[in-house]
Protein backbone atom coordinates (compact mmCIF):
# COMPACT_ATOMS: atom_id res chain seq x y z
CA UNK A 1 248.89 125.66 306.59
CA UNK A 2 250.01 128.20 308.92
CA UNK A 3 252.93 129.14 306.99
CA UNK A 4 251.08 129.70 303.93
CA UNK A 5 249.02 132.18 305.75
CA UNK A 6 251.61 133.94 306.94
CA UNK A 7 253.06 133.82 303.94
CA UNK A 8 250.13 135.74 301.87
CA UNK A 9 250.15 138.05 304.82
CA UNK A 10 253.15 138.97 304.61
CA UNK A 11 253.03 139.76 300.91
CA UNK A 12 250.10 141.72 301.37
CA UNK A 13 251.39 143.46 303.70
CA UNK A 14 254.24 144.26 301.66
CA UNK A 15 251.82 144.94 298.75
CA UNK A 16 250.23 147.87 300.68
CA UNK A 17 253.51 149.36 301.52
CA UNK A 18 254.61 149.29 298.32
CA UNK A 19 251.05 151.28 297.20
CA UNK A 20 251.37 153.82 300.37
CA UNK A 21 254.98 154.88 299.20
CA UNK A 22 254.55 154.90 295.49
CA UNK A 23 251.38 157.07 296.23
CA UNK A 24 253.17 159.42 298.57
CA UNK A 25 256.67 159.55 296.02
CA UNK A 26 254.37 160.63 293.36
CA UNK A 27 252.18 163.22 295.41
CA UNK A 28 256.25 164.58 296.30
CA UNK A 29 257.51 164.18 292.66
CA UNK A 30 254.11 165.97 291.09
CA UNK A 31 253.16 168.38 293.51
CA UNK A 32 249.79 170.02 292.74
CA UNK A 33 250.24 173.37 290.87
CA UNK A 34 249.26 176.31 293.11
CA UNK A 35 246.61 178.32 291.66
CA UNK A 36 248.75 182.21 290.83
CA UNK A 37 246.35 185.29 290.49
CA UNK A 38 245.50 188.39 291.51
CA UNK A 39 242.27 190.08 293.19
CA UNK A 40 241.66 193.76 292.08
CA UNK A 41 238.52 195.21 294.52
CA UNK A 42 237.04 198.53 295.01
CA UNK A 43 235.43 199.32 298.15
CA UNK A 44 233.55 202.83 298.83
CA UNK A 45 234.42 205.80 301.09
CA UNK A 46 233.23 203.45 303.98
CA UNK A 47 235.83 200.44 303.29
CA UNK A 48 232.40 198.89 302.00
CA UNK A 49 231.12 197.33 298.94
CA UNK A 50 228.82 199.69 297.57
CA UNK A 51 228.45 202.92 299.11
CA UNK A 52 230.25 205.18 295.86
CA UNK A 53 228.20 207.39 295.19
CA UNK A 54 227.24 210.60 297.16
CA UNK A 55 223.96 210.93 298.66
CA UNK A 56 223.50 207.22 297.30
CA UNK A 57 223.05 208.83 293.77
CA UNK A 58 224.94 207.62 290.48
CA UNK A 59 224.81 211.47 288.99
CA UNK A 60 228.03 213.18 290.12
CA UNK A 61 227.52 216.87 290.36
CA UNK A 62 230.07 219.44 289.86
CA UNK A 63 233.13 219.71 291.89
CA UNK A 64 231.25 217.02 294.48
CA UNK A 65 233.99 214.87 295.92
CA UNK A 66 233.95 210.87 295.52
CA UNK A 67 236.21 208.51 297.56
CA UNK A 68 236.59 205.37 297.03
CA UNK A 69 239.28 202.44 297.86
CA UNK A 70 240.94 200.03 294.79
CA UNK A 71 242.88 197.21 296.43
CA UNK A 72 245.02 194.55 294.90
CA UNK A 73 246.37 191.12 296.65
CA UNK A 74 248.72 189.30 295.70
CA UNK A 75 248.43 185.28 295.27
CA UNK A 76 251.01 184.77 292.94
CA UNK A 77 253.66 182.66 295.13
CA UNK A 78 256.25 185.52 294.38
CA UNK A 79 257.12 189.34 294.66
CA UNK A 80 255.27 191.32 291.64
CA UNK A 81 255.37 194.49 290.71
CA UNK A 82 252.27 195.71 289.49
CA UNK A 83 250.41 198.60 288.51
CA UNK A 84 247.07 200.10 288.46
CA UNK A 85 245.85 202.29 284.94
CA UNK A 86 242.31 204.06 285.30
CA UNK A 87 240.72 205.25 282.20
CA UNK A 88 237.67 206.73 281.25
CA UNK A 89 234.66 205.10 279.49
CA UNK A 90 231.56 205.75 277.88
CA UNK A 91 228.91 203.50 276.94
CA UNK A 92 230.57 202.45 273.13
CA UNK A 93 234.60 202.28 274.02
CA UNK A 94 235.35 198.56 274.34
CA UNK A 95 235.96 197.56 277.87
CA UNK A 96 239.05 195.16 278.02
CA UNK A 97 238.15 191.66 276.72
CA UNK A 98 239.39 188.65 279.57
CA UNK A 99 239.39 186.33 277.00
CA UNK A 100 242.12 187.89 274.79
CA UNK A 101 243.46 189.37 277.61
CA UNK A 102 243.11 192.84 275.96
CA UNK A 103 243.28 196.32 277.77
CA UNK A 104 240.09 198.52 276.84
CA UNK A 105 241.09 201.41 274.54
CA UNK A 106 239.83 203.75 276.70
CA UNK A 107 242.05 207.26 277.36
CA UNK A 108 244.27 206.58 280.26
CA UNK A 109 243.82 209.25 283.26
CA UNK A 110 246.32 208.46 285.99
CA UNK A 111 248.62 204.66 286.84
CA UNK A 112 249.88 203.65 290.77
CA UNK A 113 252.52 201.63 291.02
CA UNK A 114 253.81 199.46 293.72
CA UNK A 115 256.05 196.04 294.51
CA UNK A 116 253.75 193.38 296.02
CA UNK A 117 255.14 190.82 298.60
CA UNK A 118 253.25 187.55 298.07
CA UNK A 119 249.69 187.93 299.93
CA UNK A 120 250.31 191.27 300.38
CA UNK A 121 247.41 193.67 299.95
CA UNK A 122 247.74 197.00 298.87
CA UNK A 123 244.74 199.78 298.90
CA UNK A 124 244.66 202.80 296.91
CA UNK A 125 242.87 205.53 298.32
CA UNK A 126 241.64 207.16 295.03
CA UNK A 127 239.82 210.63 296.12
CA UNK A 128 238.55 212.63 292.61
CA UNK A 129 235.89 215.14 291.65
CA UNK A 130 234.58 216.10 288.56
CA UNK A 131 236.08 219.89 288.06
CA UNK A 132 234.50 221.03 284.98
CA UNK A 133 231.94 219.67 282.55
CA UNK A 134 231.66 220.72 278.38
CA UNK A 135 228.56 220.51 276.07
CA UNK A 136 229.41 219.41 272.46
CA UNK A 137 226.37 219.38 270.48
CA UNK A 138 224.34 216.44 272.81
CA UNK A 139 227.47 214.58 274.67
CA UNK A 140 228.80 216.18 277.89
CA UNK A 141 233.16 216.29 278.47
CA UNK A 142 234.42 216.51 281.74
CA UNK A 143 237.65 217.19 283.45
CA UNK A 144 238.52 215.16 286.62
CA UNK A 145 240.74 215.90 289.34
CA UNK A 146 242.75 212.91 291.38
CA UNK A 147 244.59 212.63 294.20
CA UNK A 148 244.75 216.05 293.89
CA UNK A 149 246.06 216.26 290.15
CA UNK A 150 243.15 217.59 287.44
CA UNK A 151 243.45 215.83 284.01
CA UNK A 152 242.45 218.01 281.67
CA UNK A 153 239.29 217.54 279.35
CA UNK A 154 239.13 214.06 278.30
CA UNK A 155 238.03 213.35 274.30
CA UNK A 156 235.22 211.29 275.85
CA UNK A 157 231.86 212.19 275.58
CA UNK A 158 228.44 210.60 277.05
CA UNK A 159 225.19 211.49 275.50
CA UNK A 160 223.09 213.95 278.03
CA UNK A 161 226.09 212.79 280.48
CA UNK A 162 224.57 209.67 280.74
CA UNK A 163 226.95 205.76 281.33
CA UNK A 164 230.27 207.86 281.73
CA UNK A 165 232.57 204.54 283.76
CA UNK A 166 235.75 204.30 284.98
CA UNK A 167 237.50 201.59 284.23
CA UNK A 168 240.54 199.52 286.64
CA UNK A 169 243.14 197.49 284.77
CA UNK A 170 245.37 195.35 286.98
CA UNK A 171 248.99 195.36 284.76
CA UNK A 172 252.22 193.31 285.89
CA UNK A 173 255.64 193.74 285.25
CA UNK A 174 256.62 190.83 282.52
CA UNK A 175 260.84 190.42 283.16
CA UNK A 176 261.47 188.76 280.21
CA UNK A 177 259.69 191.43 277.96
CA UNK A 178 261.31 194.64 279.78
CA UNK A 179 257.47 196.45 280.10
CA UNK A 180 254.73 196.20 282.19
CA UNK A 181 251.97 193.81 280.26
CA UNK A 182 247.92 193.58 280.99
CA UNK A 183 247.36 190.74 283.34
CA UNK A 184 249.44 188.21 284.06
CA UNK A 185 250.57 184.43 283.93
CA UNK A 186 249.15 181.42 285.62
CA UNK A 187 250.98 178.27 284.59
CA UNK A 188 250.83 178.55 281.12
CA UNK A 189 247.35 180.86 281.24
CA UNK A 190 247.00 184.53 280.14
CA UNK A 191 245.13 185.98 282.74
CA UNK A 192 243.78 189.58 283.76
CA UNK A 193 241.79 191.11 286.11
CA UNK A 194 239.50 194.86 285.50
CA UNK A 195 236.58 196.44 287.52
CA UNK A 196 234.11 199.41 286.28
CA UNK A 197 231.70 201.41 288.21
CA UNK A 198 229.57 203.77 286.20
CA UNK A 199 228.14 207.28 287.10
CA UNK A 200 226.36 210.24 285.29
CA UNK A 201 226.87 214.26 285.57
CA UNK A 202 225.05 217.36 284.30
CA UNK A 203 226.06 220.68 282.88
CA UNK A 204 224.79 222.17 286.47
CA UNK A 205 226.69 221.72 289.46
């Protein structure tokens, strides 16, 4: 009698070890997949959320300056080279579409570039001012100036000055297609990443 109990102890012991390694040899032969991205942020003059607009007021006036902070970390598992492209919006240009992982059409005012260690975070102080403002019939055109480098009037016009935005696009480096590409890759996933903060100017400054 005893024997046959320590028989069927034995082979249950044996049963368990048998569970406990096949468990732990799969959790080592299919390692979870670590989740790759990228957070694009923009902080105000303060290294706050909020806090971008002057006198707490999303009219811009004339030659006012505006400073702000864009920041991008890097989760990807890897060195990345990346890039920042601002453009300016209006109220009707498409912003980019996530789901097709489309860049807005939006004219492109200045890029920063940079090589990202992985979980490194890089911030972009990004210091501009709007230096001149057009009237075309009932839309306003502005020229910017940033970082210290004016743009030129930009073919985008906002009704009364009204829902002008600048647009963020986080852009990688793609290796295998020689370019830089909106977004990026997450096992198997097309990915991207954009912010926008709106603001409105007058004629007056």
């Amino acid at each position: 009698m005893r024997a046959s109990f320590n028989k069927w102890r034995f082979l249950s012991i044996l049963t368990s070890c048998i569970l406990i390694y096949s468990t732990i040899a799969y959790a080592i032969m299919n390692p979870r997949h670590r989740e790759q991205f990228f957070q694009l942020y923009a902080l105000g003059g303060r290294h706050m959320i909020g806090d971008y607009y002057p006198e707490n007021t999303t009219t811009i006036p004339l030659d006012t300056n505006v400073s702000w902070y864009i920041g991008v970390t890097n989760f990807m598992g890897s060195i990345q080279y990346v890039m920042v492209k601002v453009k300016l919006g209006n109220s009707s240009i498409p912003p980019p579409n996530q789901t097709t992982a489309t860049p807005s059409p939006a004219p492109e005012l200045v890029f920063f570039r940079r090589v990202l260690m992985d979980n490194e975070t890089w911030e972009i102080p990004f210091n501009w001012k709007i230096k001149s403002v057009e009237r075309r019939r009932d839309e306003l055109y502005i020229s910017l100036k940033i970082n210290g480098v004016e743009t030129g009037v930009v073919n985008v016009g906002a009704v009364n000055g009204y829902n002008f935005r600048l647009i963020f696009e986080l852009w990688s480096y793609d290796f295998d297609a020689g370019q830089f590409v909106f977004g990026w890759n997450s096992n198997g996933e097309r990915r991207s990443a954009w912010i926008q903060i709106w603001f409105n100017t007058t004629i007056a400054g």
